[in-house]
Protein backbone atom coordinates (compact mmCIF):
# COMPACT_ATOMS: atom_id res chain seq x y z
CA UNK A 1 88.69 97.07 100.32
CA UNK A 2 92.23 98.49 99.24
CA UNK A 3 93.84 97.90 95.86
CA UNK A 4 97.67 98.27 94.83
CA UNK A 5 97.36 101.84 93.45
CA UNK A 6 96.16 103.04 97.35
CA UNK A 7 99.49 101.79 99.01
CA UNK A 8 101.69 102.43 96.00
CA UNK A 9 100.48 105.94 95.69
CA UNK A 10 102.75 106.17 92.09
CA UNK A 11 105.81 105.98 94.07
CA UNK A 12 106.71 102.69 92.43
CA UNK A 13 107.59 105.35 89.56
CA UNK A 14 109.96 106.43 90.82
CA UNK A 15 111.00 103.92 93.04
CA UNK A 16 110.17 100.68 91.32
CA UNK A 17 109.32 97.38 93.47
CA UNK A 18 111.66 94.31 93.61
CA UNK A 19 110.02 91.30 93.37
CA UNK A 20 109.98 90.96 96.85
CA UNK A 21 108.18 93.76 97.54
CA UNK A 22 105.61 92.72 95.01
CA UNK A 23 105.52 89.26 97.04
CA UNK A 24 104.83 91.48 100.07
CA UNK A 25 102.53 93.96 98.81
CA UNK A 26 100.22 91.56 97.37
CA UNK A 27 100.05 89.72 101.03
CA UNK A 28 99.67 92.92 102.81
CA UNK A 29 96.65 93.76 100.42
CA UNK A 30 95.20 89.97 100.99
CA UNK A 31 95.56 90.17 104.43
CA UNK A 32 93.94 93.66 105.14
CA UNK A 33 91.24 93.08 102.45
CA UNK A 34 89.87 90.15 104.62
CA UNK A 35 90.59 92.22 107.80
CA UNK A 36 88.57 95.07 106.17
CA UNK A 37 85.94 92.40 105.17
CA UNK A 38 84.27 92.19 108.66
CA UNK A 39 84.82 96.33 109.42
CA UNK A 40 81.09 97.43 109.27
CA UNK A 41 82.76 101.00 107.80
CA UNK A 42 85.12 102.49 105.26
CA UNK A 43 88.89 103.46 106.38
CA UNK A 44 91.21 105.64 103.62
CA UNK A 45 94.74 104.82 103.22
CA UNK A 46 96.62 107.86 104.40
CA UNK A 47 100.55 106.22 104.06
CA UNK A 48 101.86 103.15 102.35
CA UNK A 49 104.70 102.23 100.37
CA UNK A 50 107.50 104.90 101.69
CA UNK A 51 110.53 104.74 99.48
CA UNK A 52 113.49 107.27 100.27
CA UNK A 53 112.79 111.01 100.80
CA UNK A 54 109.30 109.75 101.33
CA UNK A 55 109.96 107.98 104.09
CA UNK A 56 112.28 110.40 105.44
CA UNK A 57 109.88 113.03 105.28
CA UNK A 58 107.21 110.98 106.83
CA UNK A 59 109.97 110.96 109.68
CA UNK A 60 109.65 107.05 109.50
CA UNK A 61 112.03 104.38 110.83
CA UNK A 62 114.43 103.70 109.27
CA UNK A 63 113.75 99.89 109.00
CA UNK A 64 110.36 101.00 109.00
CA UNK A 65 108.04 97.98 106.83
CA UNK A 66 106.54 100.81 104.99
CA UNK A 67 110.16 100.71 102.66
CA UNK A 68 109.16 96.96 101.74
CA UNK A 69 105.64 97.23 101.27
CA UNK A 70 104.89 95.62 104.25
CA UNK A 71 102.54 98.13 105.79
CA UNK A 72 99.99 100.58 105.36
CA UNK A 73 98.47 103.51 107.78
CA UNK A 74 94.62 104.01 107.51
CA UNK A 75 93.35 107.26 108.51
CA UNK A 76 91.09 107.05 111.93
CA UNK A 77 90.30 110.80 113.28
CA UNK A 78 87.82 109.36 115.69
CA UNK A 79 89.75 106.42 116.85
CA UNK A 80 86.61 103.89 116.33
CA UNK A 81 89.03 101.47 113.40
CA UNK A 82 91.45 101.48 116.23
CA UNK A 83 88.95 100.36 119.00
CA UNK A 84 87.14 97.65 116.93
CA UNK A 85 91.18 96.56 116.20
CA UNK A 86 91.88 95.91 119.53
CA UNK A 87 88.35 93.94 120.09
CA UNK A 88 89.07 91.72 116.82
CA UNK A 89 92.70 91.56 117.91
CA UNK A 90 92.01 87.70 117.59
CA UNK A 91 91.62 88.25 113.84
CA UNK A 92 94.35 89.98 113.69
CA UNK A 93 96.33 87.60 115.18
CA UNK A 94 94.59 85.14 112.46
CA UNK A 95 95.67 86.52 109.79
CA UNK A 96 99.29 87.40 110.45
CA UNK A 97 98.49 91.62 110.83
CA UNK A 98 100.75 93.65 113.57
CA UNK A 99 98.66 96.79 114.76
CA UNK A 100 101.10 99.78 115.92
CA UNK A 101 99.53 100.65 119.87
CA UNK A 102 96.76 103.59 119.08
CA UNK A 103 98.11 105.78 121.94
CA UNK A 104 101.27 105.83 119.77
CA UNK A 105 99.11 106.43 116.23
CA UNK A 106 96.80 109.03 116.85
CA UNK A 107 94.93 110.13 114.39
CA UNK A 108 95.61 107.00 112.50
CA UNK A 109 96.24 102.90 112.34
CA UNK A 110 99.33 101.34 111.19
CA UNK A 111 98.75 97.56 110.02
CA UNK A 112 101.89 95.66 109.09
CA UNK A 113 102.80 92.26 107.64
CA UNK A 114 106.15 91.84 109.30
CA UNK A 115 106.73 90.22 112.66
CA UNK A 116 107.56 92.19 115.44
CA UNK A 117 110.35 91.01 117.55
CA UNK A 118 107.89 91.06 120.70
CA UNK A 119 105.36 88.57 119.24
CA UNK A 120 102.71 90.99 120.39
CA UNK A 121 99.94 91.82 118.02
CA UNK A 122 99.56 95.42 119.01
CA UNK A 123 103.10 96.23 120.16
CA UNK A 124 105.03 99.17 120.82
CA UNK A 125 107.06 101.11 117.88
């Protein structure tokens, strides 16, 4: 299970949330912490909420969902999150979670909240 603090990481400090990235934050935690629910291990948040230099130091999009608290990156060295992702890809799809394509994320797994213009559950960056 994840809590606010993980994907924040104090940037909201510095950068403070506007409502609607509390809105969003608060379903991104929902919908992971009932993802993470039926994962038989423990993941670690490695990036979250991304404001600014963060972001651009991260080398992120520049509309990336990270800005909005609309994703979060869980770290996954042996690629075995990733694999049981794409197996429960139905639950995914259930609960409204976009996975970034693994051979694009190595090393880790980027969940999102927001739609992707393909429709595709794991989709291309």
């Amino acid at each position: 299970m994840i809590n606010a603090s993980e994907i924040l990481m104090g940037r909201e400090k510095e950068y403070p949330l506007t409502k609607d990235m509390e809105y969003n934050l608060l379903g991104l935690i929902h919908k992971v912490n009932m993802l993470l629910m039926e994962y038989p291990n423990e993941v670690k948040v490695s990036s979250g909420y991304r404001p600014g230099k963060y972001n651009v130091n991260a080398k992120g999009a520049k509309n990336s969902p990270h800005l909005t608290c609309e994703a979060v990156d869980f770290a996954d060295k042996d690629g075995e999150f990733a694999k049981w992702c794409i197996l429960n890809v139905s639950l995914l799809s259930k609960l409204g979670l976009y996975m970034e394509e693994p051979a694009h994320t190595k090393g880790w797994v980027h969940l999102q909240i927001r739609p992707v213009k393909s429709g595709r559950i794991i989709f291309k960056p």
